[in-house]
N, C-alpha and C. Protein backbone atom coordinates (compact mmCIF):
# COMPACT_ATOMS: atom_id res chain seq x y z
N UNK A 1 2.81 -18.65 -21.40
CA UNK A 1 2.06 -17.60 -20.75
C UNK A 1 0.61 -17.68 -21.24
N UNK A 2 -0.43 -17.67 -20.20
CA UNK A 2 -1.62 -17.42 -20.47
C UNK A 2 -2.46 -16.54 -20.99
N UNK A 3 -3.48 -15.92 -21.78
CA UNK A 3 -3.92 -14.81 -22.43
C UNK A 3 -4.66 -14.37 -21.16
N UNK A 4 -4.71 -14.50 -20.08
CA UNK A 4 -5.58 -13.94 -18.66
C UNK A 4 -3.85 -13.60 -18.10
N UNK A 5 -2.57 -13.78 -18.05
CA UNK A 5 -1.50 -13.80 -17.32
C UNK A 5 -0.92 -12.42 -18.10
N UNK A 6 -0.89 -11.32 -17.17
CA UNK A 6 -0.18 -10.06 -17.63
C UNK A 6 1.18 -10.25 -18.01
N UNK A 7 1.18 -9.73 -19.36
CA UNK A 7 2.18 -9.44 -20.47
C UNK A 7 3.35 -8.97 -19.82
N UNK A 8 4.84 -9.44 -19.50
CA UNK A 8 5.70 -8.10 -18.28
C UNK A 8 6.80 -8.27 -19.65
N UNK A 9 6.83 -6.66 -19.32
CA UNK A 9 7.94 -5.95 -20.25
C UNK A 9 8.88 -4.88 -19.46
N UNK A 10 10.02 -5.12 -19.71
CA UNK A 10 11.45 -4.13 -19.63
C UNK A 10 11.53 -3.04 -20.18
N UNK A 11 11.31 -1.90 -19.28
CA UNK A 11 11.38 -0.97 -20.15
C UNK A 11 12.24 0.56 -20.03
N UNK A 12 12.97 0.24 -21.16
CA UNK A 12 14.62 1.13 -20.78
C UNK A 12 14.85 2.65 -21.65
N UNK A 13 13.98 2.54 -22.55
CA UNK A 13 13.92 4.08 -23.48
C UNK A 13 12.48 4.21 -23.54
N UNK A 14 12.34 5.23 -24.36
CA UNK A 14 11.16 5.83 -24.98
C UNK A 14 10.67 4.77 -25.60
N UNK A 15 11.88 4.05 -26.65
CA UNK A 15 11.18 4.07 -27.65
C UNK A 15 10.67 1.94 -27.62
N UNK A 16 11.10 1.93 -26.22
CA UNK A 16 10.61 0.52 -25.81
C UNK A 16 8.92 0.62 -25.49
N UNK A 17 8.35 1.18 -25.13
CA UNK A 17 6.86 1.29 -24.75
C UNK A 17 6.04 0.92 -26.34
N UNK A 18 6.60 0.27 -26.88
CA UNK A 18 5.86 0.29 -28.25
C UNK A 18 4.82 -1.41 -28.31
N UNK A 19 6.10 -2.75 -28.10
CA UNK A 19 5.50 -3.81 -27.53
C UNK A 19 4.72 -3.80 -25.98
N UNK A 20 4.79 -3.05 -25.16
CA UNK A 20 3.69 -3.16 -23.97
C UNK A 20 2.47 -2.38 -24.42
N UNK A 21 2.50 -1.42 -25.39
CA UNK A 21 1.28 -0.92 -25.65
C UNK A 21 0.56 -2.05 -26.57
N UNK A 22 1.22 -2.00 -27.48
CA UNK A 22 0.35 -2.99 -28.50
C UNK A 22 0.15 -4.17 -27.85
N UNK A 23 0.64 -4.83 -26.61
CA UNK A 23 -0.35 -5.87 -25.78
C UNK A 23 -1.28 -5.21 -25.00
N UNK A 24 -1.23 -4.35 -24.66
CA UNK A 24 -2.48 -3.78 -23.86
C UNK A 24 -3.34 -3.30 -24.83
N UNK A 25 -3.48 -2.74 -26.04
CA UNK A 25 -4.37 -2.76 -27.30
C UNK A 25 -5.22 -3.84 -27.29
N UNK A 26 -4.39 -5.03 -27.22
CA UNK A 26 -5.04 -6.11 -27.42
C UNK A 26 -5.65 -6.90 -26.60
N UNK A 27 -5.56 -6.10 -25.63
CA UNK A 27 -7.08 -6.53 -24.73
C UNK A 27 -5.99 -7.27 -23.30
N UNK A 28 -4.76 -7.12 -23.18
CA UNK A 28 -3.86 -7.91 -22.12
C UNK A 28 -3.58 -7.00 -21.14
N UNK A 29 -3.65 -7.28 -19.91
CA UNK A 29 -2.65 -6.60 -18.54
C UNK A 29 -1.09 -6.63 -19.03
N UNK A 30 -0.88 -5.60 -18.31
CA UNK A 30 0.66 -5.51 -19.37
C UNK A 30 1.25 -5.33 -17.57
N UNK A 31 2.42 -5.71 -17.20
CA UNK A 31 3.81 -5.25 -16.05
C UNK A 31 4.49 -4.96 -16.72
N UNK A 32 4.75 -3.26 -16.21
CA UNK A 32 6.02 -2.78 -17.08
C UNK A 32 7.14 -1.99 -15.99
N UNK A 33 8.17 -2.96 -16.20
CA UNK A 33 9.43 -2.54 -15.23
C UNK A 33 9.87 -1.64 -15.60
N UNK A 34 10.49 -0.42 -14.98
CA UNK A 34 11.42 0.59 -15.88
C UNK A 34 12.52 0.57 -15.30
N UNK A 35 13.56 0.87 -16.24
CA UNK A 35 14.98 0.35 -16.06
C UNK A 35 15.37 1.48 -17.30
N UNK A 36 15.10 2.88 -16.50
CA UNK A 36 15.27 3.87 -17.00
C UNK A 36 15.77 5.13 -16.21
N UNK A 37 16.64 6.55 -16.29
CA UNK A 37 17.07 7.36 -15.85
C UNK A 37 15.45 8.01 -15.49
N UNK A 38 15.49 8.95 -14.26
CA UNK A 38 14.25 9.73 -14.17
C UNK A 38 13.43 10.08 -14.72
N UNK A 39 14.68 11.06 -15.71
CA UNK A 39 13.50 11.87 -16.58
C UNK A 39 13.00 11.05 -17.95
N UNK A 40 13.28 10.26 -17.96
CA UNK A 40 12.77 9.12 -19.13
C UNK A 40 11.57 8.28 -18.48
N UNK A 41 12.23 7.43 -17.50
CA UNK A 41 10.76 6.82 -16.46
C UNK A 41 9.79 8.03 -16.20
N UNK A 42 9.81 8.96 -16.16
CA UNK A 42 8.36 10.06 -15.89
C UNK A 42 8.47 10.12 -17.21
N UNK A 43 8.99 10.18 -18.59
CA UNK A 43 7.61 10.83 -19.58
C UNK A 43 7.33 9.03 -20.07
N UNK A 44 8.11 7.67 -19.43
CA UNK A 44 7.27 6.21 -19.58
C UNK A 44 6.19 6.48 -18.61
N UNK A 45 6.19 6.76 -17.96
CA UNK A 45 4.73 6.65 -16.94
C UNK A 45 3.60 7.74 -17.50
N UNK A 46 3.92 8.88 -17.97
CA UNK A 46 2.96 9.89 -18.27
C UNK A 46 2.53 9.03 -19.52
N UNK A 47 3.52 8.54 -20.19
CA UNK A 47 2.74 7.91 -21.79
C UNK A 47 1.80 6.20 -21.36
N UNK A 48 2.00 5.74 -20.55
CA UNK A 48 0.85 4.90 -19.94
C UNK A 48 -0.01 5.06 -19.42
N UNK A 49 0.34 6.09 -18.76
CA UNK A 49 -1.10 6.77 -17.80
C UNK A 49 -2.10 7.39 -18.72
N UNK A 50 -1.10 7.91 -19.73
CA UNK A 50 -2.45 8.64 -21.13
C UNK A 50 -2.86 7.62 -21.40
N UNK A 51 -2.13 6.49 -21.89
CA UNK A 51 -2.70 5.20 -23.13
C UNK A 51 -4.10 4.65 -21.89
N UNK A 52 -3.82 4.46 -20.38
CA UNK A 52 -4.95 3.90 -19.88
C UNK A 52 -6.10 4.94 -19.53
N UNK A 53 -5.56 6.34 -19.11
CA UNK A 53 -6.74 7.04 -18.80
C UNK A 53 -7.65 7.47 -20.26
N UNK A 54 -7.37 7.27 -21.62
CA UNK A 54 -7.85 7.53 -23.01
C UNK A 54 -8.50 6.15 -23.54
N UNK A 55 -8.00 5.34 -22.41
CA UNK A 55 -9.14 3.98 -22.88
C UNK A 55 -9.84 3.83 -21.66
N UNK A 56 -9.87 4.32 -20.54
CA UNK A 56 -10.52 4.01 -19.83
C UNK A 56 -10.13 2.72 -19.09
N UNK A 57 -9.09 2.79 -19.27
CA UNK A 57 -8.20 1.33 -18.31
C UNK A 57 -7.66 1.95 -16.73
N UNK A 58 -6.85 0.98 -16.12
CA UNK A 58 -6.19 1.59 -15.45
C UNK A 58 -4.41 1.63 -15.22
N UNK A 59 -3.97 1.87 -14.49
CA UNK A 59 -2.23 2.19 -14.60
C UNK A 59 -2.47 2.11 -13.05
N UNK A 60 -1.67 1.46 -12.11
CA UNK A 60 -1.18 1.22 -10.90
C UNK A 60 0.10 0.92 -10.80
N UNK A 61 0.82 1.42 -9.30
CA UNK A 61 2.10 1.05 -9.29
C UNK A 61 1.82 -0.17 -8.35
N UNK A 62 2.40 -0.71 -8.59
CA UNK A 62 3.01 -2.18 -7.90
C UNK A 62 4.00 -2.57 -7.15
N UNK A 63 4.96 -1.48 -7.49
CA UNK A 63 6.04 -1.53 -6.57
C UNK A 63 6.85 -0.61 -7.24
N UNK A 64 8.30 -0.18 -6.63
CA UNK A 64 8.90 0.65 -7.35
C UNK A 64 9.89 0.36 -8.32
N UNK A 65 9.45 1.26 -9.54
CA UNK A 65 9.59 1.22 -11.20
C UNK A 65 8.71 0.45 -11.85
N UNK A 66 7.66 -0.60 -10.55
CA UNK A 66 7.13 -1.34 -11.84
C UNK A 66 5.23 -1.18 -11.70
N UNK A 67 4.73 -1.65 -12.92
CA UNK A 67 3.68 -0.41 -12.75
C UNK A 67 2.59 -1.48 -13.75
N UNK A 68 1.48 -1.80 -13.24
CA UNK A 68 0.52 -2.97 -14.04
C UNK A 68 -0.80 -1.68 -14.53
N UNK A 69 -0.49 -1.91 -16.20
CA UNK A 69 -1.66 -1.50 -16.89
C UNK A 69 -2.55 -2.34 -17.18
N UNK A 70 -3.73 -1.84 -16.69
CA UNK A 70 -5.33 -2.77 -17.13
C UNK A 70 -6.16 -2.41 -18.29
N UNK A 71 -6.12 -2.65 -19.13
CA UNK A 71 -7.13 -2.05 -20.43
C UNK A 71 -8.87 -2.55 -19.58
N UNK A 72 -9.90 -1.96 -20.09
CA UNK A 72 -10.89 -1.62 -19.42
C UNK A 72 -11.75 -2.74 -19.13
N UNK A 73 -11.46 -3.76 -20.27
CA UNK A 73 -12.80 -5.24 -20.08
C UNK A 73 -11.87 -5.64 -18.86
N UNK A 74 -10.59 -5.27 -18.37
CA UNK A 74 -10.56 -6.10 -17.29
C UNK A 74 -10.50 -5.36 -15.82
N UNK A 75 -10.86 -4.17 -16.11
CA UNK A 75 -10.73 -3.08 -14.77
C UNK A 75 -12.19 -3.62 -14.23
N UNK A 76 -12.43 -4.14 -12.71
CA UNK A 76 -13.24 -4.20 -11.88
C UNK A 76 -14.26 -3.59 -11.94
């Protein structure tokens, strides 16, 4: 995988969002699938949507459950 080729991660609990954040820290597009019950996929999406709207990145859906975070040197 390329350091320009978004990071894609599985993501099935809470407490999985830990490796897609710390690649998007580090400056990477992260795809993050969720392969989670409702109310778990809404507080995974509310906790990405904070991590990109508090850096000034972005969070888009892509399709359904899966959802590409941009940290900011690479938002347009």
């Amino acid at each position: 995988m390329s350091a320009t080729e978004p990071a894609r991660h599985d993501v099935a609990t809470f407490g999985d969002v830990v490796k897609p954040a710390d690649d998007y820290r580090a400056g990477r597009a992260v795809v993050v699938h969720i392969d989670a019950d409702q109310s778990t996929g809404r507080r995974i999406v509310d906790f990405f949507s904070g991590l990109a709207y508090g850096t000034n990145g972005s969070l888009e859906k892509a399709a359904e459950r899966v959802y590409l975070v941009t940290p900011p040197d690479l938002v347009p």
